[in-house]
PDB file of N, CA and C in Angstrom:
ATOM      1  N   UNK A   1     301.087 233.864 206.222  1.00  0.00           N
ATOM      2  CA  UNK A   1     300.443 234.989 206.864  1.00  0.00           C
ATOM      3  C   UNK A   1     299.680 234.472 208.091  1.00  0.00           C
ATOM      4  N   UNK A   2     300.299 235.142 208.833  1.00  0.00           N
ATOM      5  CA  UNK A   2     298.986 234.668 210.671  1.00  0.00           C
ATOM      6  C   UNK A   2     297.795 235.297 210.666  1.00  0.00           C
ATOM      7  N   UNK A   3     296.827 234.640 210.937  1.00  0.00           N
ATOM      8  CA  UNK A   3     295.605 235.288 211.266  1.00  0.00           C
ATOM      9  C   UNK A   3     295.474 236.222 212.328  1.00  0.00           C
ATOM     10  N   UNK A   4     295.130 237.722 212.571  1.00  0.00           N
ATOM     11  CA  UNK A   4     294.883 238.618 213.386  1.00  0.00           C
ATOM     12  C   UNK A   4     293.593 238.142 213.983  1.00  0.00           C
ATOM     13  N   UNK A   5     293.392 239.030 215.103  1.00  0.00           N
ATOM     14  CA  UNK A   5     292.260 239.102 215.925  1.00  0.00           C
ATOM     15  C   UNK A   5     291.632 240.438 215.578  1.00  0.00           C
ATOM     16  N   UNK A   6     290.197 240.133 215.459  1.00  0.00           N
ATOM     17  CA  UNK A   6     289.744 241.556 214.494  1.00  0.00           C
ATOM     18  C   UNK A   6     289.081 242.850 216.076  1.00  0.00           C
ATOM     19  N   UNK A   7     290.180 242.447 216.996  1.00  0.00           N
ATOM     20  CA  UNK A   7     289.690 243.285 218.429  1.00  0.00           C
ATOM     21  C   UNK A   7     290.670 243.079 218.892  1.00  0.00           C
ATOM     22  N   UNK A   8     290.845 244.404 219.764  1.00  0.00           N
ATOM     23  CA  UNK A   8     292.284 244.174 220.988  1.00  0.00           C
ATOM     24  C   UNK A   8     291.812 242.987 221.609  1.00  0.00           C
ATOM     25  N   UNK A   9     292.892 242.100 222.182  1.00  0.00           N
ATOM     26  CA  UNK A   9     292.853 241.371 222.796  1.00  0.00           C
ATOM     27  C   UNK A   9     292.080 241.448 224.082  1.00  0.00           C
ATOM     28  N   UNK A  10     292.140 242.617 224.764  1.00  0.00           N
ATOM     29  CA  UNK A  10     291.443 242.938 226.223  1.00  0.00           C
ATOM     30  C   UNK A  10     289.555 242.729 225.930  1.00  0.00           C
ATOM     31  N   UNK A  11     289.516 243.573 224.453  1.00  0.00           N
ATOM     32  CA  UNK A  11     287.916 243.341 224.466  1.00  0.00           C
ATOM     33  C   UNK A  11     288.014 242.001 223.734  1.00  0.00           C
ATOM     34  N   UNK A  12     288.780 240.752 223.754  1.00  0.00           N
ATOM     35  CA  UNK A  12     288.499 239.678 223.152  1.00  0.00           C
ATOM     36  C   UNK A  12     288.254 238.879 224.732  1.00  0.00           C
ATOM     37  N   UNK A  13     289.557 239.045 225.480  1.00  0.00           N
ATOM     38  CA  UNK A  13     288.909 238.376 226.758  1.00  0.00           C
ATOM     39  C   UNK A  13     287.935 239.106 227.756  1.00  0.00           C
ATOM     40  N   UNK A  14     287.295 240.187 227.392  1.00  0.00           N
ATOM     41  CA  UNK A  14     286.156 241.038 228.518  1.00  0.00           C
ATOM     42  C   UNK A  14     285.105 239.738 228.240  1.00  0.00           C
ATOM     43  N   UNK A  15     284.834 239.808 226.472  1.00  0.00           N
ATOM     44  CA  UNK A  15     283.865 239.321 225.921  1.00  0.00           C
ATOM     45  C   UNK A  15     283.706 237.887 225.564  1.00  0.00           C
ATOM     46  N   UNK A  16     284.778 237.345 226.036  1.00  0.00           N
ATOM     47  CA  UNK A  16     284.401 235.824 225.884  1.00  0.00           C
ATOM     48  C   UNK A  16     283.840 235.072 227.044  1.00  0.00           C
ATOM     49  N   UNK A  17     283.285 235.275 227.819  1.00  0.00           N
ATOM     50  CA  UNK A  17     282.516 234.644 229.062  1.00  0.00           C
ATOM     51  C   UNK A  17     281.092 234.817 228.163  1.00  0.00           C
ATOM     52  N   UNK A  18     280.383 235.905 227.976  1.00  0.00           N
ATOM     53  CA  UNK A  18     279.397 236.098 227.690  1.00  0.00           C
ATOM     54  C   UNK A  18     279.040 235.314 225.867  1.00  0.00           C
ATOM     55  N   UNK A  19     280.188 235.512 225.594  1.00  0.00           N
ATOM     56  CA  UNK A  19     280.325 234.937 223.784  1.00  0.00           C
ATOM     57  C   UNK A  19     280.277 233.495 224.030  1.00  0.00           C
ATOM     58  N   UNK A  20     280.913 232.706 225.000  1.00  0.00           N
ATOM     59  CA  UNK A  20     280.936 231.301 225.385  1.00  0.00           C
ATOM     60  C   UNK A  20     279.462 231.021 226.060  1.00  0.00           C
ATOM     61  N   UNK A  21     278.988 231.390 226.783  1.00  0.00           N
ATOM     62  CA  UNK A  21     277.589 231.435 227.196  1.00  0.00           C
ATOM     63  C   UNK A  21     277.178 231.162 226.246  1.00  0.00           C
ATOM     64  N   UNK A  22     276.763 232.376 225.432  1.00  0.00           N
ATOM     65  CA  UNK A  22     276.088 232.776 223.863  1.00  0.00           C
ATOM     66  C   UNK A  22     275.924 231.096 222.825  1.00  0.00           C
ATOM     67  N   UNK A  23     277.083 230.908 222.563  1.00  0.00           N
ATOM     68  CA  UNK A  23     277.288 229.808 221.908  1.00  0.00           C
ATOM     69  C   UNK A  23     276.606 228.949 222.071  1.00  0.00           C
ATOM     70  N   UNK A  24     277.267 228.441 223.691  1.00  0.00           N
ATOM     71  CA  UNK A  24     276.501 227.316 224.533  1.00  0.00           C
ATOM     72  C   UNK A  24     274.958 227.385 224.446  1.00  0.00           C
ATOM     73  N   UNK A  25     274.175 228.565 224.579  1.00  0.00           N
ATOM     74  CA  UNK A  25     273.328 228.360 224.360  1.00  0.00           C
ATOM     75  C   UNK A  25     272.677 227.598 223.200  1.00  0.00           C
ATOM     76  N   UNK A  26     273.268 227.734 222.312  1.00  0.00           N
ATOM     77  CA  UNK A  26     272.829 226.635 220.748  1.00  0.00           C
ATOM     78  C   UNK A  26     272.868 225.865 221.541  1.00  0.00           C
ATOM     79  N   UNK A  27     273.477 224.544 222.286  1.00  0.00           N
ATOM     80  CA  UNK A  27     273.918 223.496 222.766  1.00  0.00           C
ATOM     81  C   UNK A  27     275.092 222.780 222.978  1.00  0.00           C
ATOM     82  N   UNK A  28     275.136 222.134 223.642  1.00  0.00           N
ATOM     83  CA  UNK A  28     276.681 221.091 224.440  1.00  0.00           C
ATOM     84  C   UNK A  28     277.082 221.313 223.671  1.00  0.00           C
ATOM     85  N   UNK A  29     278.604 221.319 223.758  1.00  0.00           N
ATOM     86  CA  UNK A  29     279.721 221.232 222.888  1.00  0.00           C
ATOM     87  C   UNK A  29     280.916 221.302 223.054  1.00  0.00           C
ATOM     88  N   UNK A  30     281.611 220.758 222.581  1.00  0.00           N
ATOM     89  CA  UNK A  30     283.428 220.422 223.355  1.00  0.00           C
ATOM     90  C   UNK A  30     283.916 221.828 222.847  1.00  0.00           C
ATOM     91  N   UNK A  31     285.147 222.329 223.922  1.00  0.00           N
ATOM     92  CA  UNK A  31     286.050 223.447 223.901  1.00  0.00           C
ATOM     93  C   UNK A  31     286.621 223.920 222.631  1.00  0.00           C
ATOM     94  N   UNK A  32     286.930 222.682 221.818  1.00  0.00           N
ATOM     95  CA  UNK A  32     287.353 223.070 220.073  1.00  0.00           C
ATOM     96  C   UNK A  32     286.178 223.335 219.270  1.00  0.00           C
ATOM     97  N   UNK A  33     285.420 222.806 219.466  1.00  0.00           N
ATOM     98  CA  UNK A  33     284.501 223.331 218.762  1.00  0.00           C
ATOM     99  C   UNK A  33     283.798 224.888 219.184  1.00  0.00           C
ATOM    100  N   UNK A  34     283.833 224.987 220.527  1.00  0.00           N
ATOM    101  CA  UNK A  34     283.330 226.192 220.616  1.00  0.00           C
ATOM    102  C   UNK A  34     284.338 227.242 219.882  1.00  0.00           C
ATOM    103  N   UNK A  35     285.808 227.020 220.497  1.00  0.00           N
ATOM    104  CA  UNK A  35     287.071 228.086 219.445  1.00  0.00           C
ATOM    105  C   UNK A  35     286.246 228.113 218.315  1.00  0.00           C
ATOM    106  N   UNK A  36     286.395 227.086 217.709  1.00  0.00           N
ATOM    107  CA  UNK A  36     285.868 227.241 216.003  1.00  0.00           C
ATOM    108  C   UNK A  36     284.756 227.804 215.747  1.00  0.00           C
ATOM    109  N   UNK A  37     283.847 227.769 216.437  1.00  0.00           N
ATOM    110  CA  UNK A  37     282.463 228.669 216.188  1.00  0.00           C
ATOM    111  C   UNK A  37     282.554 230.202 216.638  1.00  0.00           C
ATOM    112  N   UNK A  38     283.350 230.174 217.384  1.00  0.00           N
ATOM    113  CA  UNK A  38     283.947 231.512 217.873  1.00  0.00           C
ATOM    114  C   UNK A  38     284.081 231.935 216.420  1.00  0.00           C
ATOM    115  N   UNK A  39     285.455 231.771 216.179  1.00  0.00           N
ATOM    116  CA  UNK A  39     286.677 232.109 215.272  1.00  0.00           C
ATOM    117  C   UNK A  39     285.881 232.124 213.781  1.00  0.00           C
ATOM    118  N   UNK A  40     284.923 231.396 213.453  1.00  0.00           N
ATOM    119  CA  UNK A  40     283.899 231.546 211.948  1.00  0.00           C
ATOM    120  C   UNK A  40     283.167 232.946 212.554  1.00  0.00           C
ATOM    121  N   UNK A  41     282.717 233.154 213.829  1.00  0.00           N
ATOM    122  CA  UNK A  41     281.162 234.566 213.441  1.00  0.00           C
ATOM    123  C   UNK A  41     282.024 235.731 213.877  1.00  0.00           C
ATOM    124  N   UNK A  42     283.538 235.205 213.859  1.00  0.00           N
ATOM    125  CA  UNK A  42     284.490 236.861 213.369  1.00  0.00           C
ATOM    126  C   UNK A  42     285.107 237.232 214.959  1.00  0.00           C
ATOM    127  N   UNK A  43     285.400 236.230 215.719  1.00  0.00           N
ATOM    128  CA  UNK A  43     285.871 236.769 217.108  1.00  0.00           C
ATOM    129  C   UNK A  43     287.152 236.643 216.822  1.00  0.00           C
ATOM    130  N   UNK A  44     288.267 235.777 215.942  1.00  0.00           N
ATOM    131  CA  UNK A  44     289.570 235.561 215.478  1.00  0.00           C
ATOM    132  C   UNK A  44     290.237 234.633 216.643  1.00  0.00           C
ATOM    133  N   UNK A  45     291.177 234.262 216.308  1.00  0.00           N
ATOM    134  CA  UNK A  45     291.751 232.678 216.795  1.00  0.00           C
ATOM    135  C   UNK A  45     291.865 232.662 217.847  1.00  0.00           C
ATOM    136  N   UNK A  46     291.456 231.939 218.528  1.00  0.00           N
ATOM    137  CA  UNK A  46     291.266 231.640 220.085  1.00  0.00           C
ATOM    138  C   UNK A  46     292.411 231.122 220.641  1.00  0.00           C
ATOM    139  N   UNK A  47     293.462 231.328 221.527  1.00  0.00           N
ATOM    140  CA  UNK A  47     294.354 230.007 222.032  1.00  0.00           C
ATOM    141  C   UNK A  47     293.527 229.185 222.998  1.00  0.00           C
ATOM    142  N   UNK A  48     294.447 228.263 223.489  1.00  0.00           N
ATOM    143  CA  UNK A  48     293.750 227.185 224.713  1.00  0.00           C
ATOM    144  C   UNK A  48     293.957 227.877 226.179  1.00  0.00           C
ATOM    145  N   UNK A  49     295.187 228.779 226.162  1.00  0.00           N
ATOM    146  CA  UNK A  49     295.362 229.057 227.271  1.00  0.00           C
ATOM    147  C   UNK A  49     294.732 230.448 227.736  1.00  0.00           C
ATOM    148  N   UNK A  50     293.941 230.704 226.422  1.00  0.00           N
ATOM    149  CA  UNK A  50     292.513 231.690 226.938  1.00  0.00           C
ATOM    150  C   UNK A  50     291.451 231.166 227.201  1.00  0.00           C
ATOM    151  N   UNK A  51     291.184 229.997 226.115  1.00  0.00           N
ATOM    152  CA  UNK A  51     289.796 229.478 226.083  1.00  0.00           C
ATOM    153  C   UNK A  51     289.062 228.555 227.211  1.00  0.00           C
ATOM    154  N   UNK A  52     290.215 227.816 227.923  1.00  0.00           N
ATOM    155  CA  UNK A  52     290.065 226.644 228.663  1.00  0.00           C
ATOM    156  C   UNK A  52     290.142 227.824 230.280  1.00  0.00           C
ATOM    157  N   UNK A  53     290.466 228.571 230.895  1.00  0.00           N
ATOM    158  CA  UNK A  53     290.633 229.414 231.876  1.00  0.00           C
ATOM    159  C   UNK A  53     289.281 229.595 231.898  1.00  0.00           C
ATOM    160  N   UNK A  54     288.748 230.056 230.663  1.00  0.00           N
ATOM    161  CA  UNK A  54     287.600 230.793 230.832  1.00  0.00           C
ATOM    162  C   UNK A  54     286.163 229.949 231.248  1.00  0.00           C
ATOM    163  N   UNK A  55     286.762 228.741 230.249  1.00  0.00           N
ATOM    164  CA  UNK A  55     285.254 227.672 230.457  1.00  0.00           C
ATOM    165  C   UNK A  55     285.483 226.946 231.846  1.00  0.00           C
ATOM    166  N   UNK A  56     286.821 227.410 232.474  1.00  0.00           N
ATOM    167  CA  UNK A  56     286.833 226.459 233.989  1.00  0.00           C
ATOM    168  C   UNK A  56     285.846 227.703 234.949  1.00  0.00           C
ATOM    169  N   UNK A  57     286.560 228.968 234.606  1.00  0.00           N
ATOM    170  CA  UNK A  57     285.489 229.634 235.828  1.00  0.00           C
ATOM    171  C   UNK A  57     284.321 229.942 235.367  1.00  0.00           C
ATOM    172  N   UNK A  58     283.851 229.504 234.237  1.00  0.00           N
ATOM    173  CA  UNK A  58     282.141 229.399 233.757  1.00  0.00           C
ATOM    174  C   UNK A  58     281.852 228.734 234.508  1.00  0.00           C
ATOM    175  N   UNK A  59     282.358 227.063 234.529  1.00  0.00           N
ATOM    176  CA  UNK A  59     282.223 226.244 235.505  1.00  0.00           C
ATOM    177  C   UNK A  59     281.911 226.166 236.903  1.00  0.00           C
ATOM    178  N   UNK A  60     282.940 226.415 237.313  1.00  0.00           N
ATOM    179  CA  UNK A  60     283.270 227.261 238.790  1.00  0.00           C
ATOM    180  C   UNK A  60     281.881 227.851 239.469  1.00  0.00           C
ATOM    181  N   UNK A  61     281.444 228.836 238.617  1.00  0.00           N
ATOM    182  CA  UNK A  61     280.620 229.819 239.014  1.00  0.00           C
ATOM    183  C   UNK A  61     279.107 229.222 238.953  1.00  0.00           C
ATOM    184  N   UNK A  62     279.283 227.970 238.130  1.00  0.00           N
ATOM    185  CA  UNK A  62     277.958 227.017 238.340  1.00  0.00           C
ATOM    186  C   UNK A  62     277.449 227.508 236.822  1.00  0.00           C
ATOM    187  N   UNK A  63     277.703 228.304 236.055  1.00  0.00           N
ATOM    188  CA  UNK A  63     277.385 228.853 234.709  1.00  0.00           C
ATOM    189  C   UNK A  63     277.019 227.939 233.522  1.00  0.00           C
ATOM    190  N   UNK A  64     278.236 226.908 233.872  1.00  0.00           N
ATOM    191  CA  UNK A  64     278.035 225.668 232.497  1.00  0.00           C
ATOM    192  C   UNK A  64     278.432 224.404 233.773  1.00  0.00           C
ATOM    193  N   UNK A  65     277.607 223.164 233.049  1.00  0.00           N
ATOM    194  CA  UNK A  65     278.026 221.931 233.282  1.00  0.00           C
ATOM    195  C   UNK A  65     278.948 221.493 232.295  1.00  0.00           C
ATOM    196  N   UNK A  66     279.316 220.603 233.025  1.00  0.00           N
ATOM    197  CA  UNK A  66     280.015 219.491 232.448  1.00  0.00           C
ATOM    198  C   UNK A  66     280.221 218.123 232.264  1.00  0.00           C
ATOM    199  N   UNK A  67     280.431 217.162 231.415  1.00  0.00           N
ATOM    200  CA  UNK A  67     280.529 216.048 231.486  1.00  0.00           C
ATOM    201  C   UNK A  67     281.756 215.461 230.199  1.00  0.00           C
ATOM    202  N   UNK A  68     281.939 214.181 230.880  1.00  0.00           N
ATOM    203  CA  UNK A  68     282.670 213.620 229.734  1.00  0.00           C
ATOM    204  C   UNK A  68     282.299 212.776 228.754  1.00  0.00           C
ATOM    205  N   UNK A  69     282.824 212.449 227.575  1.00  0.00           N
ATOM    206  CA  UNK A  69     282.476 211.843 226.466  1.00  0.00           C
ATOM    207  C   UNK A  69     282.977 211.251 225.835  1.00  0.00           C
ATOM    208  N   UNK A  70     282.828 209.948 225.757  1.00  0.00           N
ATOM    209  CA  UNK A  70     283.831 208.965 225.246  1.00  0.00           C
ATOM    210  C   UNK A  70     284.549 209.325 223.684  1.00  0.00           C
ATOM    211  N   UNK A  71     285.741 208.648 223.682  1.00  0.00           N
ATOM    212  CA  UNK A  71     286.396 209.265 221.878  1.00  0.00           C
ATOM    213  C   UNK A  71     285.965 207.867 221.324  1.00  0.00           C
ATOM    214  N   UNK A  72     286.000 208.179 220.135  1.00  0.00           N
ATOM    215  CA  UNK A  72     285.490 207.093 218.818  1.00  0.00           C
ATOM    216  C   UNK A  72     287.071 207.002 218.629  1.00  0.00           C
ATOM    217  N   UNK A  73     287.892 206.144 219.265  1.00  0.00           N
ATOM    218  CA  UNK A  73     288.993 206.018 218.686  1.00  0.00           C
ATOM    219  C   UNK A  73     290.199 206.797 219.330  1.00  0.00           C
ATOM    220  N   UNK A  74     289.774 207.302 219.596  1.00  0.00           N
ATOM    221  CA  UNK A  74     290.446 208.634 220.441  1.00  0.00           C
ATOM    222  C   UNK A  74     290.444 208.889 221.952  1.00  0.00           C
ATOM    223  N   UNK A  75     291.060 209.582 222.705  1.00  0.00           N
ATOM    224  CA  UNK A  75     290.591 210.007 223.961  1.00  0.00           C
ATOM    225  C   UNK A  75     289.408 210.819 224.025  1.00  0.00           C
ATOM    226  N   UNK A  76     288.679 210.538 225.486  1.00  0.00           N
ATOM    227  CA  UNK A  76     287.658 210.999 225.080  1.00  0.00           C
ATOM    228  C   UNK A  76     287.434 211.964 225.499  1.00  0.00           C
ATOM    229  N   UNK A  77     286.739 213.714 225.599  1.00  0.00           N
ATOM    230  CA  UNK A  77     286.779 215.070 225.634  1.00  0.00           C
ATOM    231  C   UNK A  77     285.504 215.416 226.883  1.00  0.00           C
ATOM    232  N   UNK A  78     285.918 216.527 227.161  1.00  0.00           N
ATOM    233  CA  UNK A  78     284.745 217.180 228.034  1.00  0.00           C
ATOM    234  C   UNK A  78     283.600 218.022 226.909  1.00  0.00           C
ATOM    235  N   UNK A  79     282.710 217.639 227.272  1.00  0.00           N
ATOM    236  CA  UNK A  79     281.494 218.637 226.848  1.00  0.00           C
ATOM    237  C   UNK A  79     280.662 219.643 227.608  1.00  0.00           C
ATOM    238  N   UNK A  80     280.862 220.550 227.084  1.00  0.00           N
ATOM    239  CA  UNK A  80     280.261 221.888 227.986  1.00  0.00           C
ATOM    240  C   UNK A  80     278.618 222.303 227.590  1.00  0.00           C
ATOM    241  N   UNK A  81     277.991 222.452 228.687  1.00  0.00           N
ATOM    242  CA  UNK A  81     276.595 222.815 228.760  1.00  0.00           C
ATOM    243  C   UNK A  81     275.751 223.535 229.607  1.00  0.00           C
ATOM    244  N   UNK A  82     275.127 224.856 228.842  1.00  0.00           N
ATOM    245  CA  UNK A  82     275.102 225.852 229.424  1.00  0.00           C
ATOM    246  C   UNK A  82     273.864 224.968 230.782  1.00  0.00           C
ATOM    247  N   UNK A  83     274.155 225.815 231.799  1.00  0.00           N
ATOM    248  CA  UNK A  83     273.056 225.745 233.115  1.00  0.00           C
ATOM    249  C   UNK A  83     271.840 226.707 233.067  1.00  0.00           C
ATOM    250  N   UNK A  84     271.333 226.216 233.726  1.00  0.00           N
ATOM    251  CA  UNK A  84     269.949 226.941 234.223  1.00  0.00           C
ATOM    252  C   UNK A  84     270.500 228.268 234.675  1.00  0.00           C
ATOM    253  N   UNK A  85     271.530 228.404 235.841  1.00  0.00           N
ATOM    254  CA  UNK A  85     271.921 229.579 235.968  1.00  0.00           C
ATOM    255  C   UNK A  85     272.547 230.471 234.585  1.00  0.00           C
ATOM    256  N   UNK A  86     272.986 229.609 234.038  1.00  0.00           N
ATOM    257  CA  UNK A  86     274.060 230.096 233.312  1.00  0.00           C
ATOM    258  C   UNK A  86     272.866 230.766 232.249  1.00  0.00           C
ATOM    259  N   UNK A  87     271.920 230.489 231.829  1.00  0.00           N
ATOM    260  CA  UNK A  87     270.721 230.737 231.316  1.00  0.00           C
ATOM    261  C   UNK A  87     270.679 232.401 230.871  1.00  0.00           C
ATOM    262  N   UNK A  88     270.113 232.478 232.667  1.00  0.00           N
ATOM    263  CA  UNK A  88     269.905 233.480 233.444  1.00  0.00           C
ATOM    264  C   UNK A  88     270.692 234.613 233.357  1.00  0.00           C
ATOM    265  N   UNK A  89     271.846 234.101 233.773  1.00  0.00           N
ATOM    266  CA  UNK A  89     273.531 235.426 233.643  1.00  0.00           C
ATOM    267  C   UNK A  89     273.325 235.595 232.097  1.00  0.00           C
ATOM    268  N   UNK A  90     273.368 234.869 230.833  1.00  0.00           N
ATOM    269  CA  UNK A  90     273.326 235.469 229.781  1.00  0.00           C
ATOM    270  C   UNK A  90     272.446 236.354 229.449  1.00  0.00           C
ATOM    271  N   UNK A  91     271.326 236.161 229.430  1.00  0.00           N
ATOM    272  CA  UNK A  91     269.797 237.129 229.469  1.00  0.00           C
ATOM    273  C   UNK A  91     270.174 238.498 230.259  1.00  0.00           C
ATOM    274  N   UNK A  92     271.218 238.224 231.667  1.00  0.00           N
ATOM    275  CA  UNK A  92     271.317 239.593 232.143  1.00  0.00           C
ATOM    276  C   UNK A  92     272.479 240.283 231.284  1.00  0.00           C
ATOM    277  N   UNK A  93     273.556 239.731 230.889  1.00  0.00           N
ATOM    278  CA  UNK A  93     274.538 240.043 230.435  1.00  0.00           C
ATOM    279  C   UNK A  93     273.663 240.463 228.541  1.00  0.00           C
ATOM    280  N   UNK A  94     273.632 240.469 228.258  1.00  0.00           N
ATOM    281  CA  UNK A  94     272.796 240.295 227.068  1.00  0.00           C
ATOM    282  C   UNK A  94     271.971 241.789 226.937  1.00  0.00           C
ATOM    283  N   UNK A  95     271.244 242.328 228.083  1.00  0.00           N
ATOM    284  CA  UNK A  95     270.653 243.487 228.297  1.00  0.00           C
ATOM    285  C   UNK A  95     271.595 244.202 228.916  1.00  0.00           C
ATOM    286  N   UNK A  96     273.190 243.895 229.554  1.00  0.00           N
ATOM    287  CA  UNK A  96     273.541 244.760 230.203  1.00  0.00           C
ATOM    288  C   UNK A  96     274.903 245.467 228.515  1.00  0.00           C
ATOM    289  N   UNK A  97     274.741 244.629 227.550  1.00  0.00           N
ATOM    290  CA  UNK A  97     275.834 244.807 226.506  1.00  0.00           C
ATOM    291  C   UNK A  97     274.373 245.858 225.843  1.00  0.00           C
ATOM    292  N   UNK A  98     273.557 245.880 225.539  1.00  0.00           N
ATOM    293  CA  UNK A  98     272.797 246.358 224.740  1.00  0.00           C
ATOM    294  C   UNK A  98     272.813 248.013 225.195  1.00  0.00           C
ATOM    295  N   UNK A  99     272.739 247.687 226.626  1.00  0.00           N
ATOM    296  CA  UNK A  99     272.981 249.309 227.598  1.00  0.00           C
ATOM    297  C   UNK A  99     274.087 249.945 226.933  1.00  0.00           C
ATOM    298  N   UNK A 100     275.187 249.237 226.607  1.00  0.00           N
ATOM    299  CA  UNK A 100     276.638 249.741 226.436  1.00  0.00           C
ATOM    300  C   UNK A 100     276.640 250.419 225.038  1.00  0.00           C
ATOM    301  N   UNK A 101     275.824 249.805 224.155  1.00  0.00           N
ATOM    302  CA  UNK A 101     276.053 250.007 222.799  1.00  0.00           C
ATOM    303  C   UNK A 101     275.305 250.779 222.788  1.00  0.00           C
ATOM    304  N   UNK A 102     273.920 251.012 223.439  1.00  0.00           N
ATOM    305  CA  UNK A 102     272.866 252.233 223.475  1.00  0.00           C
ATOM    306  C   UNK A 102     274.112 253.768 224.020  1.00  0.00           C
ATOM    307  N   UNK A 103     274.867 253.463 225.071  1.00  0.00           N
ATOM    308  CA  UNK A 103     275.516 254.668 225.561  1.00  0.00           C
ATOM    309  C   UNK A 103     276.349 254.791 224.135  1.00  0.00           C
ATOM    310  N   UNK A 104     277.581 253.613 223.592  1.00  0.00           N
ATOM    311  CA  UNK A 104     278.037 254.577 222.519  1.00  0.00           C
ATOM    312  C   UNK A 104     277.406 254.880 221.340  1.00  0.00           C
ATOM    313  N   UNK A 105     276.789 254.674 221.261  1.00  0.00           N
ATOM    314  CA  UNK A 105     275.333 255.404 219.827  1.00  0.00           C
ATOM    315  C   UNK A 105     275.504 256.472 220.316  1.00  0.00           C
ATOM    316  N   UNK A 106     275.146 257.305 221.963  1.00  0.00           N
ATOM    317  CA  UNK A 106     274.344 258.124 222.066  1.00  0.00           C
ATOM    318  C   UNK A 106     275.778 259.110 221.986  1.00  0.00           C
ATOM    319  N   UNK A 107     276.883 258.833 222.707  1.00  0.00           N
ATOM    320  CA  UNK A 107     278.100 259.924 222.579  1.00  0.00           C
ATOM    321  C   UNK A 107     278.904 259.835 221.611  1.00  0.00           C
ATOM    322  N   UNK A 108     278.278 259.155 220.364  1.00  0.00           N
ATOM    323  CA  UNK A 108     278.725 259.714 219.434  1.00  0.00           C
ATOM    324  C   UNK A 108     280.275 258.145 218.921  1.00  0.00           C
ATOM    325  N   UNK A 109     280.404 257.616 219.710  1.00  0.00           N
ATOM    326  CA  UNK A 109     281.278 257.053 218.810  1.00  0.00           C
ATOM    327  C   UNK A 109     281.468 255.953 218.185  1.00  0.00           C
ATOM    328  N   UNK A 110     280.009 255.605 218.240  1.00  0.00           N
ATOM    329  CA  UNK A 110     280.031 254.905 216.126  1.00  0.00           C
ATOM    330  C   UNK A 110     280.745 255.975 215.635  1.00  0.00           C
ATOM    331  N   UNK A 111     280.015 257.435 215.410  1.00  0.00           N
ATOM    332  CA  UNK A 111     280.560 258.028 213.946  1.00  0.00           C
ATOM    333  C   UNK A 111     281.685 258.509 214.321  1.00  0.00           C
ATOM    334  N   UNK A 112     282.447 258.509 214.809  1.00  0.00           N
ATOM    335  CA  UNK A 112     283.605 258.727 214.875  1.00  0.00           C
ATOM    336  C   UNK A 112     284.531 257.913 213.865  1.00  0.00           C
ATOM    337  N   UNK A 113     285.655 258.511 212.765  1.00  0.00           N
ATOM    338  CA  UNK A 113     286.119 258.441 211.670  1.00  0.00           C
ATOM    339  C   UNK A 113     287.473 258.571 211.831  1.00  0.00           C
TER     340      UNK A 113
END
């Protein structure tokens, strides 16, 4: 049996800039591990060729740093870490999702059945 995604795909990639932020905020952490922390608090299986797009134009945009990290044995991985800006954009993004969920409370479609 394959694991589903418990959201259309469109609101899986609207919401993963801000969900990757989110994370990051706990602290640094390589790209698999973020999937996996994703994929445990119920966002459903991440590919690479969503996940890695997304943490380059986090990047890009000055949102997260980056650095590399040697492997114990292994090659060694990038680690991602949220920025000062990147801070900032979550805190706004953060009040601008709360707006959203305040509008569908108010027209009604939570209860919608």
């Amino acid at each position: 049996m394959s694991e589903q995604a418990p959201f259309p795909g469109s609101w899986q990639r609207a919401m993963l800039p801000m969900l990757l932020l989110a994370e990051l905020s706990l602290g640094p952490t390589h790209g698999y591990a973020l999937s996996k922390n994703l994929q445990q608090r119920g966002l459903g299986p991440l590919k690479g060729a969503t996940l890695y797009p997304a943490l380059a134009k986090l990047e890009a945009s000055g949102l997260v740093v980056t650095r590399w990290e040697e492997g114990q044995g292994g090659p060694g991985r990038k680690v991602y870490e949220l920025s000062d800006a990147g801070s900032i954009e979550l805190k706004a993004q953060r009040e601008q999702f709360d707006q959203l969920v305040q509008l569908v409370k108010a027209t009604g479609l939570s209860q919608v059945r």
